[in-house]
Protein backbone atom coordinates (compact mmCIF):
# COMPACT_ATOMS: atom_id res chain seq x y z
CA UNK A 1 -14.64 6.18 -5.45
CA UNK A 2 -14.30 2.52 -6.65
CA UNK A 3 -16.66 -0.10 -5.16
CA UNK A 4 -15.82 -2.05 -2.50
CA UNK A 5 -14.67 -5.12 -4.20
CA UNK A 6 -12.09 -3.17 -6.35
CA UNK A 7 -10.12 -2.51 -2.79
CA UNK A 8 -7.89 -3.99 -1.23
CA UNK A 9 -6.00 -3.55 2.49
CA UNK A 10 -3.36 -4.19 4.00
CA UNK A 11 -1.76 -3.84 7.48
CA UNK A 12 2.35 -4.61 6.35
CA UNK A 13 3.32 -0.96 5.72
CA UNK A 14 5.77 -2.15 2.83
CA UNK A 15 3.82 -3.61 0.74
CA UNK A 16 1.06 -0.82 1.57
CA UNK A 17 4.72 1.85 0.53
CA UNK A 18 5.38 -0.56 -2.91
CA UNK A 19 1.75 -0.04 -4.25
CA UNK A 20 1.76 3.72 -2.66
CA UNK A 21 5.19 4.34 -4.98
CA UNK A 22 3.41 2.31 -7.80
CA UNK A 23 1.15 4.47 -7.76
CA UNK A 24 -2.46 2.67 -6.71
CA UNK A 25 -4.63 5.15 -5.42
CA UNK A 26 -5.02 4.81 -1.63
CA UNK A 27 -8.85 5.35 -0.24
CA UNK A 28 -8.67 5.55 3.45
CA UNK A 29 -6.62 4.39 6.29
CA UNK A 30 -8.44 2.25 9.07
CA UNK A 31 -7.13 2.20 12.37
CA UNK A 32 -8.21 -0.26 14.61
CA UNK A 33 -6.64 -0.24 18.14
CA UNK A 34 -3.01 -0.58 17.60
CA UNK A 35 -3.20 -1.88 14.24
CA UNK A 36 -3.28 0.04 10.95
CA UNK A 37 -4.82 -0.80 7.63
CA UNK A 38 -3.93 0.90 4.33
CA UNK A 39 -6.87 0.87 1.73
CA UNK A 40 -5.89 1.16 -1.97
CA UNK A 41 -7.90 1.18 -4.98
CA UNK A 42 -7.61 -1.32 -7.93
CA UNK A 43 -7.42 -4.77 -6.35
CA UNK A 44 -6.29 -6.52 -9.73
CA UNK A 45 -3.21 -3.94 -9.92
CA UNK A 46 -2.42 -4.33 -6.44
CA UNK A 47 -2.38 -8.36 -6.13
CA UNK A 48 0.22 -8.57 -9.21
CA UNK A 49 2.60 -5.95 -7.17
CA UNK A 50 2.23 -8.25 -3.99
CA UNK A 51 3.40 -11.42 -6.25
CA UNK A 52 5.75 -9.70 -7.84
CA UNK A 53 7.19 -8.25 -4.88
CA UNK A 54 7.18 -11.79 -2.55
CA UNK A 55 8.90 -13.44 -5.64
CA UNK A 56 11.53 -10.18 -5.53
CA UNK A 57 10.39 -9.53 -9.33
CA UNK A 58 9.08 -5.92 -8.50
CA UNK A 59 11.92 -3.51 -9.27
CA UNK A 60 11.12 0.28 -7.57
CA UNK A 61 13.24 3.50 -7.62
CA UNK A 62 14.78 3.69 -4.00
CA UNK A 63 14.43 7.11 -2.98
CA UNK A 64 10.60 6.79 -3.62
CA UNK A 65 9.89 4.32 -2.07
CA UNK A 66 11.53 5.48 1.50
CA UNK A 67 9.67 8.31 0.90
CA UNK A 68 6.34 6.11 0.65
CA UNK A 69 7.74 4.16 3.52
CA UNK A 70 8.04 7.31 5.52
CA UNK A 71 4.64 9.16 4.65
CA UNK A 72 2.47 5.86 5.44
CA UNK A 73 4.44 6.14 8.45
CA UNK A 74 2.93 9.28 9.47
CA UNK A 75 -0.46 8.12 8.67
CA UNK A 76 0.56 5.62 11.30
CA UNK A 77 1.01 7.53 14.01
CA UNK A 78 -0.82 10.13 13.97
């Protein structure tokens, strides 16, 4: 396990799927009342994605990321 400030979270599940289908290894998924925070590994990594994929830079192969989409969402609501 990484330390702590290599982490990073998140609660938007597609951002959470675009570093899931990137690959970033995800630690642990916090739940907190109705909210749900995904935990991934390599903060440095996972910051680029997230400006990459706000400025629409980030280019992903469709059919894995609705697969990330859907398996975060059954970490959701489980």
């Amino acid at each position: 396990m990484k330390s702590i400030e290599d982490t990073i979270e998140t609660k938007d599940l597609y951002l959470a799927s675009l570093w899931y289908t990137k690959g970033l290894l995800m630690e642990n998924v916090r739940h907190e009342g109705k909210q749900c925070y995904f935990i991934f590994q390599n903060a440095g990594a996972a910051k680029e994605l997230e400006r990459r994929y706000f400025s629409k830079e980030e280019l992903v192969i469709a059919k894995d990321y609705v697969n990330a989409v859907k398996t975060l969402k059954e970490l959701i609501f489980r």
